[in-house]
C-alpha atoms as a PDB file:
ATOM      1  CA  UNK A   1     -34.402 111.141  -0.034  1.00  0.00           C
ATOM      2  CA  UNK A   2     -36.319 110.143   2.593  1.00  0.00           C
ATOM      3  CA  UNK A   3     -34.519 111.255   6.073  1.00  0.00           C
ATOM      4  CA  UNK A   4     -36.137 108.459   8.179  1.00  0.00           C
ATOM      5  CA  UNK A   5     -35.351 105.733   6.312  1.00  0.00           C
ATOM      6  CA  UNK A   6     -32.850 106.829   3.636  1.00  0.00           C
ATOM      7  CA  UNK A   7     -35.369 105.758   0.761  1.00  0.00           C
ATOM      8  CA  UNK A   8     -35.726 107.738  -2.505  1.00  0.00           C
ATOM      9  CA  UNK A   9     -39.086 109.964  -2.472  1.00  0.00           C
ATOM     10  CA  UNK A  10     -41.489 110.406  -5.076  1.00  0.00           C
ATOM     11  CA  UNK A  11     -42.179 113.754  -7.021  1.00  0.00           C
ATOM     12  CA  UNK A  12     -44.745 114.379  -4.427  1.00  0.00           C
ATOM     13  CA  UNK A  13     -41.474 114.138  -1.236  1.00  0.00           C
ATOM     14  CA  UNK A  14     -43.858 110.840  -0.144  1.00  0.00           C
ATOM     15  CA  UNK A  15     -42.212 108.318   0.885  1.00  0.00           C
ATOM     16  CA  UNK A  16     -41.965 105.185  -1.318  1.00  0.00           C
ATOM     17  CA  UNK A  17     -41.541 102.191   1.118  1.00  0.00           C
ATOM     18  CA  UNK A  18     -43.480 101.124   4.035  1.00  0.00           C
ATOM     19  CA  UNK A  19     -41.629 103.232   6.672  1.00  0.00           C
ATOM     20  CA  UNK A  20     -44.805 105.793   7.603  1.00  0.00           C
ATOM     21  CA  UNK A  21     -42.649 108.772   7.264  1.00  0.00           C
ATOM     22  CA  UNK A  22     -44.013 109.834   3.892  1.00  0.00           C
ATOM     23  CA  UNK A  23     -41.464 112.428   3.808  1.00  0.00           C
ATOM     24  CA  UNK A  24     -43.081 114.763   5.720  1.00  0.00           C
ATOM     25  CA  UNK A  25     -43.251 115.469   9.580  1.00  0.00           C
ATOM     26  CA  UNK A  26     -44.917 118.185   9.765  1.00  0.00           C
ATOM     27  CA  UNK A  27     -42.472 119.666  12.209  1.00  0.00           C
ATOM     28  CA  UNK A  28     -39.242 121.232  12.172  1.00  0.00           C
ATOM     29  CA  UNK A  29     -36.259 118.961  12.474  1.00  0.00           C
ATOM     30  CA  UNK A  30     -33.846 119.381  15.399  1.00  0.00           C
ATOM     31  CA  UNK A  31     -30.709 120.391  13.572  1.00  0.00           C
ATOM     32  CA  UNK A  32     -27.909 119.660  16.417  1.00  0.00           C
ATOM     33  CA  UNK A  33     -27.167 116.680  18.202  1.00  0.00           C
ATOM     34  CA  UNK A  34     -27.145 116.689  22.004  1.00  0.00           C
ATOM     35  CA  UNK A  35     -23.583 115.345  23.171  1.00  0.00           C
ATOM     36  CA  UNK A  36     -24.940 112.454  24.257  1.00  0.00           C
ATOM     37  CA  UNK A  37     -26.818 111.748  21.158  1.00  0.00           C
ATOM     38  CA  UNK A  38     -23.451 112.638  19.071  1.00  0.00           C
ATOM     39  CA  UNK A  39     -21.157 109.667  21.813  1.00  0.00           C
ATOM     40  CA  UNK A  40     -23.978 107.599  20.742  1.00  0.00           C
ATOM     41  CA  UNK A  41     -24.011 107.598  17.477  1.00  0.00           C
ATOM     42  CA  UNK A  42     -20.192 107.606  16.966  1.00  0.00           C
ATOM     43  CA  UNK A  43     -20.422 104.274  19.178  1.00  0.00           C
ATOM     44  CA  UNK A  44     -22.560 102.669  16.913  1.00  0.00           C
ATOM     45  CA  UNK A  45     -20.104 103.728  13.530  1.00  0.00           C
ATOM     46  CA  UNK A  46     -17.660 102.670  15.752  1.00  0.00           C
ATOM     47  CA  UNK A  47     -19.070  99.494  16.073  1.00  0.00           C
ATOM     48  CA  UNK A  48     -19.611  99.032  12.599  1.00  0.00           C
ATOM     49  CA  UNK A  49     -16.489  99.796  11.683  1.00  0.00           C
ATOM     50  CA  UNK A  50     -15.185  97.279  13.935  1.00  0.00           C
ATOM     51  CA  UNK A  51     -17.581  94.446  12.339  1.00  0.00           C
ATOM     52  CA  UNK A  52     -16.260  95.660   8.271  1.00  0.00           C
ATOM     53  CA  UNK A  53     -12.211  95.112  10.017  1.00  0.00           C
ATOM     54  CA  UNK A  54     -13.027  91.731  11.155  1.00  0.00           C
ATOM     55  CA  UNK A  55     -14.906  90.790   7.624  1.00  0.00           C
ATOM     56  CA  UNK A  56     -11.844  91.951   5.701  1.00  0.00           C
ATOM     57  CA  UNK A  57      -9.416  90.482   8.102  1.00  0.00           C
ATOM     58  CA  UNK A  58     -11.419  87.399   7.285  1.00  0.00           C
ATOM     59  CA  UNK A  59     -11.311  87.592   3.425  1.00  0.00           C
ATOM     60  CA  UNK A  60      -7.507  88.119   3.377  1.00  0.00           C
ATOM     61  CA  UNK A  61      -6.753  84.772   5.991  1.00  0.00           C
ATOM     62  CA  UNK A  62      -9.086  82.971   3.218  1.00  0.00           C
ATOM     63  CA  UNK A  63      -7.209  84.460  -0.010  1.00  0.00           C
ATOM     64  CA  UNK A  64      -4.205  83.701   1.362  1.00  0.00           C
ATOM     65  CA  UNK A  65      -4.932  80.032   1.981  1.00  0.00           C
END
């Protein structure tokens, strides 16, 4: 799987989609977050999580109708 974009790779680790990564960096990848990096992203799931409440929340009010 591609770690850029999340696509599947091909045989070859290219990339299959249009993202440019083709798999390969050609460098090693950082393997720790900074802490900032780590508050960020937990923001953002955060935030998602927030937005997947409010669509249930919304489903139930119109079952229940």
């Amino acid at each position: 799987m591609c770690k850029d974009c999340g696509c599947m790779t091909g045989q070859d680790n290219s990339c299959n989609c249009n993202c440019d990564c083709n798999g390969n960096s050609g460098h090693l990848d950082r393997r720790y977050q900074t802490k900032g990096e780590q508050i960020a992203e937990l923001e953002a799931y955060l935030s998602e999580l927030k937005t997947e409440v409010q669509a249930v929340e919304e489903h139930l009010a119109d079952l229940r109708k």
